[in-house]
Structure formats: C-alpha cells, structure tokens
N, C-alpha and C. Protein backbone atom coordinates (compact mmCIF):
# COMPACT_ATOMS: atom_id res chain seq x y z
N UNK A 1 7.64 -67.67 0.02
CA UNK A 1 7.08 -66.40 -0.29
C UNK A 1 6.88 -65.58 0.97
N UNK A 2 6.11 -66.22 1.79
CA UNK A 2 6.32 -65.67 3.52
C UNK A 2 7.25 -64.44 3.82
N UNK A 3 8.86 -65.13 3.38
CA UNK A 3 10.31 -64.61 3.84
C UNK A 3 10.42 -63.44 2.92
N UNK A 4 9.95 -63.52 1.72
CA UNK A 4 9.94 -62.04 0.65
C UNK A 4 9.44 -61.66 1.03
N UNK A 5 8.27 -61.16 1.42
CA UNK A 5 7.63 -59.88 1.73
C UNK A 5 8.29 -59.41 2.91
N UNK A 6 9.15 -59.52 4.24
CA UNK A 6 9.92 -58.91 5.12
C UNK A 6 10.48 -58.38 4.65
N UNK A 7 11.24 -59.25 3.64
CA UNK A 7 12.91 -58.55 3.17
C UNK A 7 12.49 -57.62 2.54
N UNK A 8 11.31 -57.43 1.58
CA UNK A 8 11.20 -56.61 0.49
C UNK A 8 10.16 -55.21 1.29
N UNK A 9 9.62 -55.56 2.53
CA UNK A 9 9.76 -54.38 3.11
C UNK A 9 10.57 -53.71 3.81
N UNK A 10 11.68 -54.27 4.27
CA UNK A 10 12.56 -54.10 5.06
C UNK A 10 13.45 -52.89 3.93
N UNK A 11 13.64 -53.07 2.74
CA UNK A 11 14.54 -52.72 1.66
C UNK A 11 13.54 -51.41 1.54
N UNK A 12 12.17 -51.86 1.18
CA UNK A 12 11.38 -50.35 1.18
C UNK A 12 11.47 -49.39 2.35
N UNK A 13 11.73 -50.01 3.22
CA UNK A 13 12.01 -48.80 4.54
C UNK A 13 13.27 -48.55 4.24
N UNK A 14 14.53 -48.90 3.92
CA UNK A 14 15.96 -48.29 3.88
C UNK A 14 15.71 -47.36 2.48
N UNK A 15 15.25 -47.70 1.99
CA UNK A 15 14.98 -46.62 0.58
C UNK A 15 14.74 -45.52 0.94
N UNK A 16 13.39 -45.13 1.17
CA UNK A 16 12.85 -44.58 2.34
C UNK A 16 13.36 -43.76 3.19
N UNK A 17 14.30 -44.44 3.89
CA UNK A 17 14.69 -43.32 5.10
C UNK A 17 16.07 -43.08 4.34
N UNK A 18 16.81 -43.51 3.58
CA UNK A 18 17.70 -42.96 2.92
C UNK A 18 17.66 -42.12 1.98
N UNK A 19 16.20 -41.66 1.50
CA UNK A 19 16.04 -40.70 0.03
C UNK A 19 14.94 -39.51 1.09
N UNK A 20 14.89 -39.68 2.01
CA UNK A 20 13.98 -38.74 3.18
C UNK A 20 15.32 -38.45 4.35
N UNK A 21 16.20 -39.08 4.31
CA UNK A 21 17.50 -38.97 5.30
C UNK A 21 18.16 -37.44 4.98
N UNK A 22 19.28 -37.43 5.66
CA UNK A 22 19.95 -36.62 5.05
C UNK A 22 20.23 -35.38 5.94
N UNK A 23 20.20 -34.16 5.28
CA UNK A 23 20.06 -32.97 6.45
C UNK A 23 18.67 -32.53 6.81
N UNK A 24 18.57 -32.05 7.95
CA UNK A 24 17.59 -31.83 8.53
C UNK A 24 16.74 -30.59 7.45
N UNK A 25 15.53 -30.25 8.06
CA UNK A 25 14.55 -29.51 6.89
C UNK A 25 15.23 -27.73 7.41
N UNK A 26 15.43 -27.02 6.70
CA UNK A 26 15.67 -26.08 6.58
C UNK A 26 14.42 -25.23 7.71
N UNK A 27 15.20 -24.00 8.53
CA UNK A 27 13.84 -23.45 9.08
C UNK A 27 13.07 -22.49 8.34
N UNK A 28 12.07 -22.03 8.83
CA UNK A 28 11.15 -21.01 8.33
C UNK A 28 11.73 -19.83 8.26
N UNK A 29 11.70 -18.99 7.11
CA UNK A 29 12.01 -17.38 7.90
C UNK A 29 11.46 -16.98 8.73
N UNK A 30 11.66 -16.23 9.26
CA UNK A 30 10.91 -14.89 10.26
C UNK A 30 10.51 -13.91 9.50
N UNK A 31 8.80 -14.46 10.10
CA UNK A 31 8.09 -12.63 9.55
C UNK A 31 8.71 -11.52 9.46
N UNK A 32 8.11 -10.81 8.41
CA UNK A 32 8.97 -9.68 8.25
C UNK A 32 8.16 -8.51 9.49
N UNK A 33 9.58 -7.85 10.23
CA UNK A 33 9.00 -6.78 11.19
C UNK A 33 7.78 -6.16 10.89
N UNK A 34 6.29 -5.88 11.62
CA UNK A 34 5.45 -5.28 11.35
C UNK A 34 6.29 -3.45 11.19
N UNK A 35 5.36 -3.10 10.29
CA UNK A 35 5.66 -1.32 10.04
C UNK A 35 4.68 -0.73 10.65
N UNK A 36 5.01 0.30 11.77
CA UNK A 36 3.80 0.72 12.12
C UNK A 36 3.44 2.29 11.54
N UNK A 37 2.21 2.20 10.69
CA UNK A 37 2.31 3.76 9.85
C UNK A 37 0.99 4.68 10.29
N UNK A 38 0.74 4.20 11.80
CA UNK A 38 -0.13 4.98 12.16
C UNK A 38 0.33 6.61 12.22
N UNK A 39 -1.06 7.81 12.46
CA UNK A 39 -0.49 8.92 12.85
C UNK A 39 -0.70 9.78 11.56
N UNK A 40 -0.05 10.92 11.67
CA UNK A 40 -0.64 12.01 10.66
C UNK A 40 0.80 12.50 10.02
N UNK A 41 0.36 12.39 8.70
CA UNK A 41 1.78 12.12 7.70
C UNK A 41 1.15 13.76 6.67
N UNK A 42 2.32 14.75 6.26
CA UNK A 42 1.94 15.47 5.34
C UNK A 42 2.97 15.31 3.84
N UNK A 43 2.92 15.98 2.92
CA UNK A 43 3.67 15.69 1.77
C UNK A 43 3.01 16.42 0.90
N UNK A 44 4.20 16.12 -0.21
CA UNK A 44 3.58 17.23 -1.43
C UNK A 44 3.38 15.96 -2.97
N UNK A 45 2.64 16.06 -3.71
CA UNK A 45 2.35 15.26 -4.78
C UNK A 45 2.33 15.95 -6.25
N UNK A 46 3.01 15.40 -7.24
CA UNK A 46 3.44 15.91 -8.32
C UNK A 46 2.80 14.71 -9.69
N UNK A 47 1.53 15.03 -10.71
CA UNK A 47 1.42 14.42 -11.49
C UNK A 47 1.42 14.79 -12.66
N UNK A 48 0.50 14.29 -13.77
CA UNK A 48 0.17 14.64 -15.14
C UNK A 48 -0.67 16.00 -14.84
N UNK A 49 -1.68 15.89 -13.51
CA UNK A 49 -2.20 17.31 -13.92
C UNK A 49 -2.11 18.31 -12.46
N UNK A 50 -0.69 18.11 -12.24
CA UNK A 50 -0.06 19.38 -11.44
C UNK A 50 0.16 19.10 -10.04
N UNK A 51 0.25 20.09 -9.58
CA UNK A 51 0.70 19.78 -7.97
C UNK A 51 -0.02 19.66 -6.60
N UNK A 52 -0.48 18.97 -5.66
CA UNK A 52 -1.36 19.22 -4.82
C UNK A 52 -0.17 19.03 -2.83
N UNK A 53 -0.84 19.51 -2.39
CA UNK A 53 -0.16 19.17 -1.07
C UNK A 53 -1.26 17.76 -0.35
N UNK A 54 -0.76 16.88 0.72
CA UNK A 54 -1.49 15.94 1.05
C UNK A 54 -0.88 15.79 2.64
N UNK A 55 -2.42 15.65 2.99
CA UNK A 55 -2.56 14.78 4.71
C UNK A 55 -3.05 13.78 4.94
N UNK A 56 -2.20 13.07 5.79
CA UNK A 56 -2.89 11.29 5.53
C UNK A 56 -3.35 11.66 7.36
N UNK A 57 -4.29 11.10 7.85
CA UNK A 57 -4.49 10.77 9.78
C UNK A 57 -4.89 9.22 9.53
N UNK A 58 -3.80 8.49 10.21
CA UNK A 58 -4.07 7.06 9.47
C UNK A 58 -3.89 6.42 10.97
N UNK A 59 -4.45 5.25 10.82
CA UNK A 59 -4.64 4.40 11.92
C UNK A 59 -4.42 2.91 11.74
N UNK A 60 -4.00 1.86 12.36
CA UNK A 60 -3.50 0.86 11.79
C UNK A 60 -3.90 -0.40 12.39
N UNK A 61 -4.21 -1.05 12.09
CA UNK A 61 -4.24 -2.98 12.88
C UNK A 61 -3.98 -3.89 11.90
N UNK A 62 -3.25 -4.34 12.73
CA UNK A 62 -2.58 -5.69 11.94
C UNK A 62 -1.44 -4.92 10.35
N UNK A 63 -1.44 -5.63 9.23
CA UNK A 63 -1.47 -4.92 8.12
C UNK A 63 -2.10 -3.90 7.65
N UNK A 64 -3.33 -3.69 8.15
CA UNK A 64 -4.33 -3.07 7.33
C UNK A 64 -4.56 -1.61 7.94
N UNK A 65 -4.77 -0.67 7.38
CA UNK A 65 -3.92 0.94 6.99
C UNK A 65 -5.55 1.70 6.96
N UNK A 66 -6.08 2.28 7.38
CA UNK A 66 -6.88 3.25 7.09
C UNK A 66 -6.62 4.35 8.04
N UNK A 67 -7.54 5.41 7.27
CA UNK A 67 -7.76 6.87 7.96
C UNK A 67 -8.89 7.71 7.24
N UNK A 68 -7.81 8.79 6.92
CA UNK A 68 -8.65 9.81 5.75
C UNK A 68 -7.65 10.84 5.24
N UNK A 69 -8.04 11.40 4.38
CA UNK A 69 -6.84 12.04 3.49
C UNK A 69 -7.50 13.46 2.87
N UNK A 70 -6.91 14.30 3.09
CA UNK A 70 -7.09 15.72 2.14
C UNK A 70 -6.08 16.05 1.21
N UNK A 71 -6.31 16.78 0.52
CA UNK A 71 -5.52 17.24 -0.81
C UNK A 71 -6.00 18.92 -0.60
N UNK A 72 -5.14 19.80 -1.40
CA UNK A 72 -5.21 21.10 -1.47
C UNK A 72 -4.22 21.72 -2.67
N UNK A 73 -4.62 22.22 -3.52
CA UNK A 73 -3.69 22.70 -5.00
C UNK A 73 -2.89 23.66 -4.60
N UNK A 74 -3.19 24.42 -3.38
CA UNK A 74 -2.39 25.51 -2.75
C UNK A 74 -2.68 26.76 -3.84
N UNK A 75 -3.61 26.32 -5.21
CA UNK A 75 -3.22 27.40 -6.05
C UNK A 75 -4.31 28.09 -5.82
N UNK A 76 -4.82 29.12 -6.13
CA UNK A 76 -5.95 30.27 -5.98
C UNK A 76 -6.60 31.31 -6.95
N UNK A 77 -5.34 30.32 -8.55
CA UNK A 77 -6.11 30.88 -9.69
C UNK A 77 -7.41 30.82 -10.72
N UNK A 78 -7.89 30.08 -9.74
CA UNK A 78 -9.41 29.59 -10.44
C UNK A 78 -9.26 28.92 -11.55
N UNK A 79 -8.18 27.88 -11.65
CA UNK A 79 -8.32 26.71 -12.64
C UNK A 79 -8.67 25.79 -12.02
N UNK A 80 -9.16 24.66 -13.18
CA UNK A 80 -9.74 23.05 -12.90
C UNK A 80 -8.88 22.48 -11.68
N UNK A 81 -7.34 22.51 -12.00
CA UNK A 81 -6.29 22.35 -10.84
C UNK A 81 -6.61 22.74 -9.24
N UNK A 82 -6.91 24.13 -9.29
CA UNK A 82 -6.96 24.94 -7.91
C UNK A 82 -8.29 24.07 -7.74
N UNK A 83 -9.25 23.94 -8.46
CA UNK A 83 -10.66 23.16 -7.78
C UNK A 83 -10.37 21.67 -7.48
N UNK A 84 -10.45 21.31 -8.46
CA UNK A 84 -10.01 19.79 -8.34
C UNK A 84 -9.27 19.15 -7.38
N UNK A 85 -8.34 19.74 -6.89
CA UNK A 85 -7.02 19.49 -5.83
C UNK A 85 -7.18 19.29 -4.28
N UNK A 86 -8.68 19.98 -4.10
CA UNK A 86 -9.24 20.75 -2.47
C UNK A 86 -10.32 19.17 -2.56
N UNK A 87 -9.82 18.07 -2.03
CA UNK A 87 -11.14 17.42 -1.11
C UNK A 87 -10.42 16.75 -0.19
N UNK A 88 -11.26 16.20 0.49
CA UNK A 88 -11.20 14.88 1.05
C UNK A 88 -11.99 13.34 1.40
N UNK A 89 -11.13 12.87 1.84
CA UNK A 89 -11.53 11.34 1.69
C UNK A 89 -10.94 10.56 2.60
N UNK A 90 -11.36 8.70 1.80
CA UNK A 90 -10.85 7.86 2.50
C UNK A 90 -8.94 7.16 2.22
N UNK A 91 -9.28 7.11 3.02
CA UNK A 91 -7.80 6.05 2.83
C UNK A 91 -7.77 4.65 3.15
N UNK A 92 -7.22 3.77 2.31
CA UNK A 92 -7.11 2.26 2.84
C UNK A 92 -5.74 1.82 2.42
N UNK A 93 -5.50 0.77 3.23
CA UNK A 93 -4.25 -0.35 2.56
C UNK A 93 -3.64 -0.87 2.83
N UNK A 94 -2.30 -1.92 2.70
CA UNK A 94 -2.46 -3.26 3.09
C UNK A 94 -1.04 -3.44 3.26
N UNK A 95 -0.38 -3.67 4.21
CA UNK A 95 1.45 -3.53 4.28
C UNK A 95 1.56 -5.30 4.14
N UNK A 96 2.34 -5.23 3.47
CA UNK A 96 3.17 -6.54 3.18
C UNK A 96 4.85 -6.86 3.00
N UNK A 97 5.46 -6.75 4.32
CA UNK A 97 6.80 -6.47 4.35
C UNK A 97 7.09 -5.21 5.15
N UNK A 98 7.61 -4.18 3.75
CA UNK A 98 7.69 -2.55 4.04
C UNK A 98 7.36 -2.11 3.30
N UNK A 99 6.17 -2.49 2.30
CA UNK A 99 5.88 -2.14 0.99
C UNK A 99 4.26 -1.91 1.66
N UNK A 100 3.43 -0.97 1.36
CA UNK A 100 2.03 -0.23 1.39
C UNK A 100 1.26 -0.06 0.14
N UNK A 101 0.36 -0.94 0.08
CA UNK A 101 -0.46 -1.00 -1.13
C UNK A 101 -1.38 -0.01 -0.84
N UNK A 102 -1.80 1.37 -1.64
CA UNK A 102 -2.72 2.10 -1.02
C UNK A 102 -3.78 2.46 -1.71
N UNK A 103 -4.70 3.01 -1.37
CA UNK A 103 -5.86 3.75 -2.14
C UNK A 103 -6.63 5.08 -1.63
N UNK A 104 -6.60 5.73 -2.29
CA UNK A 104 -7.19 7.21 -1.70
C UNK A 104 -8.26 7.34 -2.41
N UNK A 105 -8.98 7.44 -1.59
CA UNK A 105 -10.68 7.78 -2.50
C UNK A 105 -11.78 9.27 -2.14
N UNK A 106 -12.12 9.68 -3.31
CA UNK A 106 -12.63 11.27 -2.69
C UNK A 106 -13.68 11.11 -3.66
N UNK A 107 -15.03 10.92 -2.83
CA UNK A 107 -16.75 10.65 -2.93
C UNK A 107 -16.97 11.69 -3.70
N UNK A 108 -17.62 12.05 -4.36
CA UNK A 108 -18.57 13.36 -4.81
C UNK A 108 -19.45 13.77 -3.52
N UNK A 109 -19.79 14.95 -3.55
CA UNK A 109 -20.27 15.69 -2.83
C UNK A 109 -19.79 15.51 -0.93
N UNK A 110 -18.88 15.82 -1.39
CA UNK A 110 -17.67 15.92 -0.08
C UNK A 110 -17.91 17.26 0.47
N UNK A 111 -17.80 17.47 2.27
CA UNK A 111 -18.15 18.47 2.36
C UNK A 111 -17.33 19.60 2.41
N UNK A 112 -17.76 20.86 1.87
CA UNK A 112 -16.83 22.11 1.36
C UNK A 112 -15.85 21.32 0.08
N UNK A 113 -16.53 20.39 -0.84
CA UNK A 113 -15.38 20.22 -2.16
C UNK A 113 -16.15 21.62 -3.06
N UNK A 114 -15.48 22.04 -3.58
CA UNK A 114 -15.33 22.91 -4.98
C UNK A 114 -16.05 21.92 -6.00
N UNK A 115 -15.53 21.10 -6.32
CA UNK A 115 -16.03 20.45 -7.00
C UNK A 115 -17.68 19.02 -6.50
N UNK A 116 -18.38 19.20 -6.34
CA UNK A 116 -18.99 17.96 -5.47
C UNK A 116 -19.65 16.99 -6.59
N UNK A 117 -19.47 17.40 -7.89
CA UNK A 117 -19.92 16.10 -8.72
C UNK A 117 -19.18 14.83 -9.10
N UNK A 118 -17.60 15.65 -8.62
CA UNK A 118 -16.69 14.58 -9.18
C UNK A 118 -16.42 13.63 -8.08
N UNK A 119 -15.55 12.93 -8.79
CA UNK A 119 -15.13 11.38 -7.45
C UNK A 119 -13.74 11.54 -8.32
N UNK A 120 -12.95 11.07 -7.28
CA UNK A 120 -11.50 11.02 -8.00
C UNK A 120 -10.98 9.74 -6.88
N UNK A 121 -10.16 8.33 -7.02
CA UNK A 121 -9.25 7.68 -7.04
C UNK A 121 -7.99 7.54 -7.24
N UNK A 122 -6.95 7.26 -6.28
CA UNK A 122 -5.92 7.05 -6.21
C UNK A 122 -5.23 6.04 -5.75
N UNK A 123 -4.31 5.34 -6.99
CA UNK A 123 -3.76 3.66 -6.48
C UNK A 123 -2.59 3.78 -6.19
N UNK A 124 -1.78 3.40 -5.61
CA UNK A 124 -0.38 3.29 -5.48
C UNK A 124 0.20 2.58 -4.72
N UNK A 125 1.79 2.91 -4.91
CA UNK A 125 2.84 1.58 -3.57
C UNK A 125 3.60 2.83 -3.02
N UNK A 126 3.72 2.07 -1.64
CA UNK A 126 4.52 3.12 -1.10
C UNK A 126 6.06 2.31 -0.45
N UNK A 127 7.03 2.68 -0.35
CA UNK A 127 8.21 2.21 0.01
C UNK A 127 8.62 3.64 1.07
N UNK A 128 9.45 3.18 1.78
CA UNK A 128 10.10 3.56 3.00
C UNK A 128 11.44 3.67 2.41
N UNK A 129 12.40 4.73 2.91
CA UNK A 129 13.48 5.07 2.58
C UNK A 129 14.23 5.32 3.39
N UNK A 130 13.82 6.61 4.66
CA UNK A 130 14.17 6.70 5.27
C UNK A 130 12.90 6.60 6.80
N UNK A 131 13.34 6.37 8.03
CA UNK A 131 12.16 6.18 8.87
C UNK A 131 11.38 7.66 8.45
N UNK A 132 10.22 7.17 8.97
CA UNK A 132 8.93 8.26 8.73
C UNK A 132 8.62 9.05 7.44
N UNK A 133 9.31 8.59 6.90
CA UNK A 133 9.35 9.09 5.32
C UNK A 133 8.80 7.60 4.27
N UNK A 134 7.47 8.30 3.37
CA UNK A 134 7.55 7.10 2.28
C UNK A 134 7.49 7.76 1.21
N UNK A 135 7.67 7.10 -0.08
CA UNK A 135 7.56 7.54 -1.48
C UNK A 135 6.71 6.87 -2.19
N UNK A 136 5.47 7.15 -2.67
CA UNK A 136 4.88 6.79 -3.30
C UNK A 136 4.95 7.10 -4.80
N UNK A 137 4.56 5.81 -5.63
CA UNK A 137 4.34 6.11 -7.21
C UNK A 137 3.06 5.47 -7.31
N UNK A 138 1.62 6.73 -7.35
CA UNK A 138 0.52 6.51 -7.48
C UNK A 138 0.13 6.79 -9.13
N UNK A 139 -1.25 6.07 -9.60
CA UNK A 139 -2.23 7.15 -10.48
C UNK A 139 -3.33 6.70 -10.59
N UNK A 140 -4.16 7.27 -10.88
CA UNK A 140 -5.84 7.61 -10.61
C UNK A 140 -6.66 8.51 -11.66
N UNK A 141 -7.71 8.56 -11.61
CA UNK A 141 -8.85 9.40 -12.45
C UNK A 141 -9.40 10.08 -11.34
N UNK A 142 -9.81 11.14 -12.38
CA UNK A 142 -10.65 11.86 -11.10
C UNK A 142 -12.18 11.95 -12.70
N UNK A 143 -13.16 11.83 -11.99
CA UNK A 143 -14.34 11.58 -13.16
C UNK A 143 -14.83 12.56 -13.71
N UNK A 144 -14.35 14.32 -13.68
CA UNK A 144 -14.36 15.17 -14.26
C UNK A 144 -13.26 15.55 -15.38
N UNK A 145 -12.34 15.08 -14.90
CA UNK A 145 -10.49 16.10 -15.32
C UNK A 145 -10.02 14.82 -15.57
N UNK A 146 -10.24 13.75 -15.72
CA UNK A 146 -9.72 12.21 -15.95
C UNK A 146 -8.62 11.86 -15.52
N UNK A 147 -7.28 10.95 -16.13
CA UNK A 147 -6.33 10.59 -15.35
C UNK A 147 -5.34 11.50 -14.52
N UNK A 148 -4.49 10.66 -13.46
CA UNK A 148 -3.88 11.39 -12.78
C UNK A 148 -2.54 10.19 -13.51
N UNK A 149 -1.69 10.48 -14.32
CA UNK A 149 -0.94 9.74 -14.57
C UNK A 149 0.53 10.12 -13.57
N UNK A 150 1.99 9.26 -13.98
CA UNK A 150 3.23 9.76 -13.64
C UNK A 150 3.02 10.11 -12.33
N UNK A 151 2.34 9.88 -10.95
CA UNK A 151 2.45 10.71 -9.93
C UNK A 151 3.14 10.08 -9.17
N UNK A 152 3.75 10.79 -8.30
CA UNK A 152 4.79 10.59 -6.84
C UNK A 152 4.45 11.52 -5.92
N UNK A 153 4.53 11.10 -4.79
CA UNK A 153 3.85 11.55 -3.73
C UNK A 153 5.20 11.16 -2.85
N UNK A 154 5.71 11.87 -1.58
CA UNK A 154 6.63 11.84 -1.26
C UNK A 154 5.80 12.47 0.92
N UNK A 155 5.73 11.13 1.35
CA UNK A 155 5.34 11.68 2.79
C UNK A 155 6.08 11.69 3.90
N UNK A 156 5.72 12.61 4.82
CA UNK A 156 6.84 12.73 6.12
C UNK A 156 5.90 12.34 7.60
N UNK A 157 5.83 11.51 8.32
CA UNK A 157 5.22 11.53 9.90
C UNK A 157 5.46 12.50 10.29
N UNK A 158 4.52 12.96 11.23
CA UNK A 158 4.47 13.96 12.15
C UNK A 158 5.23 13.22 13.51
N UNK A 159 5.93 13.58 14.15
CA UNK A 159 6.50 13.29 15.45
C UNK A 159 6.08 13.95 16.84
C-alpha cells in the first residue's frame, strides 16, 4: 500500500499539469484611453418641450466629470419655454471608455432663474463622434412643466 499512494500521486500531478498545461493564459486588455472632457463646451438641445442653447465649464479627475451648466430658450416670448429654459446648475458624471454618463441638475431658487420654485433634472449618455464634439440622448423633469422627453443635445469644446 506504501508504493500506491506515490504512483497514485504521481498520476494526480500528470492530470493536473496536463488539464492546466497547454497554452499560456491569454493577456489582459489595455485600459481603455482616458477621455479628457475638461473645459467649456457650448451646444444647442432639442426635446419634447422645445429648444434651449447649453454651456457646460467642466473639470475632470480621473473618470469623474463635474462643473456647472446653463441653459437659455433664446426665446423672449413670455412662454413657460422662454422661462423655464434660463437657469443654471450642476453638472456630474462618470466616463467609462468614451461613453459619459451625465447629469445636469438646476436647484430651485437659482440665482436670476425666472422661474425659482422649480428644480429640473437631466440624465443622459454622451458618445463622441468626432474629437471635441459629443452627442447626447438625455431626459428629465423639470417639477413645474414635467418631462423633458426625446432630447438630444449635441456639444462642441471650446479650443
């Protein structure tokens, strides 16, 4: 019995290194290039309830994306739109790849808003197309005028 247990480990090690043998382990990818989206980006945004122009002044570490953001309806006919459209806020969000998870947020009683009771939110992804250019497909509520459905937002860096 002694002589079995060698052999019968000896056989468990060729098992072993023959079912663990073979080709070597495949390598890791390589991180994907950091995106750097610092800097002051303008653009125009198109949703369910109309058109606004937008400024991002964004600042960056690591993945993670903040600044602050204004909006403006450009319009001056004294609708919910022309009010609603004029604040500003925060910005946050989170790059993973070349893809920008974002959020735009505008507090109530913002200073010089038209509106200062409301709060309005904005979610979206942003993709890169061409350098300094992204496209966003956001939507959001604003807690007066409710959703912001269907929106695209389309931004350019300042250089």
């Amino acid at each position: 019995m002694n002589r079995a247990l060698p052999v019968a480990l000896a056989a468990a090690l060729a098992v072993l290194a023959i079912s663990c043998g073979g080709s070597p382990a495949a390598p890791l990818a390589a991180p994907s290039p950091s995106v750097n989206l610092a800097g002051t980006w303008d653009g125009t945004g198109v949703d369910s309830q109309g058109a606004t122009t937008v400024t991002w002044a964004l600042t960056q570490t690591g993945t993670s994306v903040s600044g602050t953001v204004a909006t403006n309806s450009g319009d001056t006919d004294g609708s919910c739109n022309s009010c609603h459209r004029n604040k500003t806020g925060t910005f946050s969000g989170t790059i993973a790849g070349t893809t920008l998870a974002l959020t735009m947020f505008f507090a109530a009683g913002g200073d010089g808003d038209p509106t200062p009771a409301c709060t309005a939110t904005l979610t979206g992804t942003a993709t890169s197309t061409v350098a300094d250019i992204l496209t966003t497909a956001y939507s959001g509520a604003d807690s007066c005028e409710g959703q912001f459905l269907n929106g695209t937002l389309v931004m350019a860096r300042h250089r």
